[in-house]
Protein backbone atom coordinates (compact mmCIF):
# COMPACT_ATOMS: atom_id res chain seq x y z
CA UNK A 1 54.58 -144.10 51.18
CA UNK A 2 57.26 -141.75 51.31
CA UNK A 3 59.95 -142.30 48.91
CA UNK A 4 63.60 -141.51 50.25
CA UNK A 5 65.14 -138.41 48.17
CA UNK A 6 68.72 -137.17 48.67
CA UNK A 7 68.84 -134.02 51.41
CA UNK A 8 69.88 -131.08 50.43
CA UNK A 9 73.29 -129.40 51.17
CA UNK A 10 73.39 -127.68 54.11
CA UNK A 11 75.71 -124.21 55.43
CA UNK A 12 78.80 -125.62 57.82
CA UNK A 13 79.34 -123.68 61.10
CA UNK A 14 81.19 -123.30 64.02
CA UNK A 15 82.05 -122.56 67.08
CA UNK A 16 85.96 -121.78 68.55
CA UNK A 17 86.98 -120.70 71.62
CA UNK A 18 90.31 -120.13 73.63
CA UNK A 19 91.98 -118.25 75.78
CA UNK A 20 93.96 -117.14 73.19
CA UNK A 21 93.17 -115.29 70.08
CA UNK A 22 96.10 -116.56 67.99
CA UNK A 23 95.26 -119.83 68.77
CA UNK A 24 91.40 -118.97 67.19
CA UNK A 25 93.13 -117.28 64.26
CA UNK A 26 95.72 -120.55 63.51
CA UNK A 27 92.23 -122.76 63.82
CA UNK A 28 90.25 -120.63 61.32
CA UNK A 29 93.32 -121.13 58.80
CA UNK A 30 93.34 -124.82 59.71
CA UNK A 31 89.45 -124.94 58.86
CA UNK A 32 89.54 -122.67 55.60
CA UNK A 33 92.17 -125.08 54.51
CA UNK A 34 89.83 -128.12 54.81
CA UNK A 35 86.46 -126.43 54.26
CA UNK A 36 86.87 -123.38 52.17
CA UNK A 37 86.33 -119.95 52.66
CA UNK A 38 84.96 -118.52 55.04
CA UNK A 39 82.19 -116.26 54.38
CA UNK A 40 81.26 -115.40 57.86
CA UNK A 41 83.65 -114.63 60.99
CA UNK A 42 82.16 -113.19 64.05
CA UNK A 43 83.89 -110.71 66.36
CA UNK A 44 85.87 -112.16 69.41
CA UNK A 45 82.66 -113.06 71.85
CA UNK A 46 83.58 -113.35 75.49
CA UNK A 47 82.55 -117.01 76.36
CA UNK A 48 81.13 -116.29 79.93
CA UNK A 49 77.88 -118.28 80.07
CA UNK A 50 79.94 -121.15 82.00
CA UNK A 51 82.82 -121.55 83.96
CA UNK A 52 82.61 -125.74 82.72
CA UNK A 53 85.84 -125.05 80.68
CA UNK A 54 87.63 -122.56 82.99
CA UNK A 55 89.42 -125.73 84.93
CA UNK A 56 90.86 -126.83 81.53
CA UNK A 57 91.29 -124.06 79.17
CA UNK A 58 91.70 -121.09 82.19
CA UNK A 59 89.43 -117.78 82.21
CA UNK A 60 88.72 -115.11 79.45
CA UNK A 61 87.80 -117.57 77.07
CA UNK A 62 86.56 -115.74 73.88
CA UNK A 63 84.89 -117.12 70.88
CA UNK A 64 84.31 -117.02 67.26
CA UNK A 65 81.47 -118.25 65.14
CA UNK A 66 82.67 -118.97 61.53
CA UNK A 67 80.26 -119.90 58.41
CA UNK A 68 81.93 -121.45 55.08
CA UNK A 69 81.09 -120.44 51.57
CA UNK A 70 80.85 -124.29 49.87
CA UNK A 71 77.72 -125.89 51.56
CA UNK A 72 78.05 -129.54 52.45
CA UNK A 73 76.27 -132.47 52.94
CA UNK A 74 74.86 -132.99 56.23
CA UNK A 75 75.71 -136.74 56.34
CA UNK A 76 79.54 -135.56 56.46
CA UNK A 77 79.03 -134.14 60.11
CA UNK A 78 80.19 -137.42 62.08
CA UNK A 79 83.92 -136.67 59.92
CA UNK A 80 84.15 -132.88 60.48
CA UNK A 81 83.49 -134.07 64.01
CA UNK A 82 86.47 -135.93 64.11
CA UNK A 83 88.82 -133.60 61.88
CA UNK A 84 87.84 -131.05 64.59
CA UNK A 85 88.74 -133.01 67.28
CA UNK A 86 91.96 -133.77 65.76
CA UNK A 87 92.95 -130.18 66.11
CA UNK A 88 91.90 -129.96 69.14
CA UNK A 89 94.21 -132.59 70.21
CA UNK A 90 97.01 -131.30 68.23
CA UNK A 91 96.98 -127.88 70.86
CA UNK A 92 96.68 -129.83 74.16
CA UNK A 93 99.18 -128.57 76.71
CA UNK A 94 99.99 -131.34 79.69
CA UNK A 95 96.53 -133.00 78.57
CA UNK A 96 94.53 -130.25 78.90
CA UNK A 97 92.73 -128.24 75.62
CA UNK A 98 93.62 -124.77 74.30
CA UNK A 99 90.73 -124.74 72.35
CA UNK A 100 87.21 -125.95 71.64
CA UNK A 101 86.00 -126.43 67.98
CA UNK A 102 82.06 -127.19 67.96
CA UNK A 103 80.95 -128.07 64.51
CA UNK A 104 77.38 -128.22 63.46
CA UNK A 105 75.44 -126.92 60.19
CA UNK A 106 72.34 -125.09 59.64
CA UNK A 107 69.60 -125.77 57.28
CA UNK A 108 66.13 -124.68 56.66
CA UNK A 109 64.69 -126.10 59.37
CA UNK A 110 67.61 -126.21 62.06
CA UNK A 111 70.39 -125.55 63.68
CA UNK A 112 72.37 -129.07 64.19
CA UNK A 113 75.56 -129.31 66.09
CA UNK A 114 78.25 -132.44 66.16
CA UNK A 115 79.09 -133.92 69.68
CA UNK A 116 80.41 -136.92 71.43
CA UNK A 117 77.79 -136.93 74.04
CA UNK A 118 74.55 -138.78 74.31
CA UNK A 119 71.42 -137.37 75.35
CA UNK A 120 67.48 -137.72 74.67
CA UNK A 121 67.37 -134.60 71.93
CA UNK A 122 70.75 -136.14 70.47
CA UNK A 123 70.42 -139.14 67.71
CA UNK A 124 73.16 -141.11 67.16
CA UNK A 125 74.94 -140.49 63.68
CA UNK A 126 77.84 -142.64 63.84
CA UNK A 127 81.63 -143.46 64.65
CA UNK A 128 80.87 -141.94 68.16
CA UNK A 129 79.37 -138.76 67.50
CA UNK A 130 75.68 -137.60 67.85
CA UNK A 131 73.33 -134.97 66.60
CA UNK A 132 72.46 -131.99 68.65
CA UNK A 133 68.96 -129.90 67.76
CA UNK A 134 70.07 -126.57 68.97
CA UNK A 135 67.75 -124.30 67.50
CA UNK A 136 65.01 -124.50 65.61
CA UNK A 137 63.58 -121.93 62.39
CA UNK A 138 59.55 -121.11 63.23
CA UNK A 139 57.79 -117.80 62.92
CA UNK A 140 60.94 -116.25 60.74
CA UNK A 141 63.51 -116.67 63.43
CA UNK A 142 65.97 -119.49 65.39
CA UNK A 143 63.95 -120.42 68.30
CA UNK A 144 65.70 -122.31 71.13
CA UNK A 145 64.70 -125.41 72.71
CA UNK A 146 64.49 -126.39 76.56
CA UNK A 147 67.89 -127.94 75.90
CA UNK A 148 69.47 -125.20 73.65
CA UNK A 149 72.98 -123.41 75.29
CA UNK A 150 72.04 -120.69 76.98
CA UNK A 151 74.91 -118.91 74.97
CA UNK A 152 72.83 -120.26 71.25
CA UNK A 153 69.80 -118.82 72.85
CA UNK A 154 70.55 -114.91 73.23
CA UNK A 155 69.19 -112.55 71.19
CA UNK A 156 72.29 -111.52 69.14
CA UNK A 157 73.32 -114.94 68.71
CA UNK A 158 70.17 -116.04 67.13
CA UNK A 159 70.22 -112.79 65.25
CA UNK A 160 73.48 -113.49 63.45
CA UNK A 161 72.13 -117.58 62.69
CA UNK A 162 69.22 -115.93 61.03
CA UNK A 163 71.59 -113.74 58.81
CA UNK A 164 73.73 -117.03 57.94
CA UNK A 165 70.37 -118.90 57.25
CA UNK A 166 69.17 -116.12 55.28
CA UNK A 167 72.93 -116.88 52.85
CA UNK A 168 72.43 -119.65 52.81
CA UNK A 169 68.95 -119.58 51.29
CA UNK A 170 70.37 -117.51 48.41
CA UNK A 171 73.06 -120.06 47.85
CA UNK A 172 70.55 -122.89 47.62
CA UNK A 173 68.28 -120.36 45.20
CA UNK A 174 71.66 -120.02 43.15
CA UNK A 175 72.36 -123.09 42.71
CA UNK A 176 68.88 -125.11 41.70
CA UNK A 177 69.09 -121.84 39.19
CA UNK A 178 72.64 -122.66 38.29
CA UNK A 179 71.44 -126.33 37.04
């Protein structure tokens, strides 16, 4: 029988992307506030692997993946969900988004983003949102799934998950040590 133990913390990510750099900028601040520091920001990342959000947000979207210092617990994803999609609603212009905020976390084993959308890979959480397995870790590396974004599944994506994965490992080394 397996006996039910507490999870351990996992790293918060995300994903933002707009038209307009200030915008990503104001969102990171927004974030920090809630979440703490940031201890990873990506470069601006031209989002051109769809043109699904050009009708709403326009073209030249560009993106920024952002890691946070204080690791959380993974249970909390179906609220960061929601606190994300409050700012998201706080920029709409006539309706329409400036921005998209995907949250999600990564652990030993995974790469788990927050969405509102059901789907066979996705298992319900709660208050509306779902879990996504993006990516998985095997052989020493994120691997993508049939499912994973084409834009999670490049090379240099993957690359920079496996250098937030390897922080995160340290972090959790730091703190069984710190106890």
């Amino acid at each position: 029988m397996s006996k039910p133990k507490r999870p351990e913390p996992v790293k918060l990510i995300s994903s933002i992307f707009s038209p307009d750099k200030d915008l990503l900028a104001e969102i990171l601040k927004e974030l920090s506030k809630k979440y703490g520091r940031a201890d990873f920001i990506s470069e601006f990342i031209p989002f051109d692997y769809t043109d699904y959000y050009a009708k709403e947000m326009g073209q030249s979207l560009v993106r920024r993946f952002v890691s946070f210092e204080e690791l959380m617990r993974p249970e909390s994803l179906p609220e960061i969900k929601a606190f994300t999609n409050g700012i998201e609603e706080r920029f709409l212009n006539g309706g329409k988004r400036k921005a998209n905020i995907d949250p999600g976390y990564i652990s030993k084993y995974h790469l788990i983003l927050a969405t509102g959308k059901s789907y066979a890979h996705r298992p319900y959480l709660r208050d509306g949102i779902y879990a996504d397995l993006t990516l998985i870790y095997r052989d020493k590396t994120f691997q993508p799934l049939e499912w994973s974004y084409p834009d999670y599944a490049g090379k240099n994506i993957i690359g920079m998950f496996n250098r937030i994965r390897e922080k995160y490992l340290l972090q959790l080394r730091e703190e069984k040590y710190s106890k």
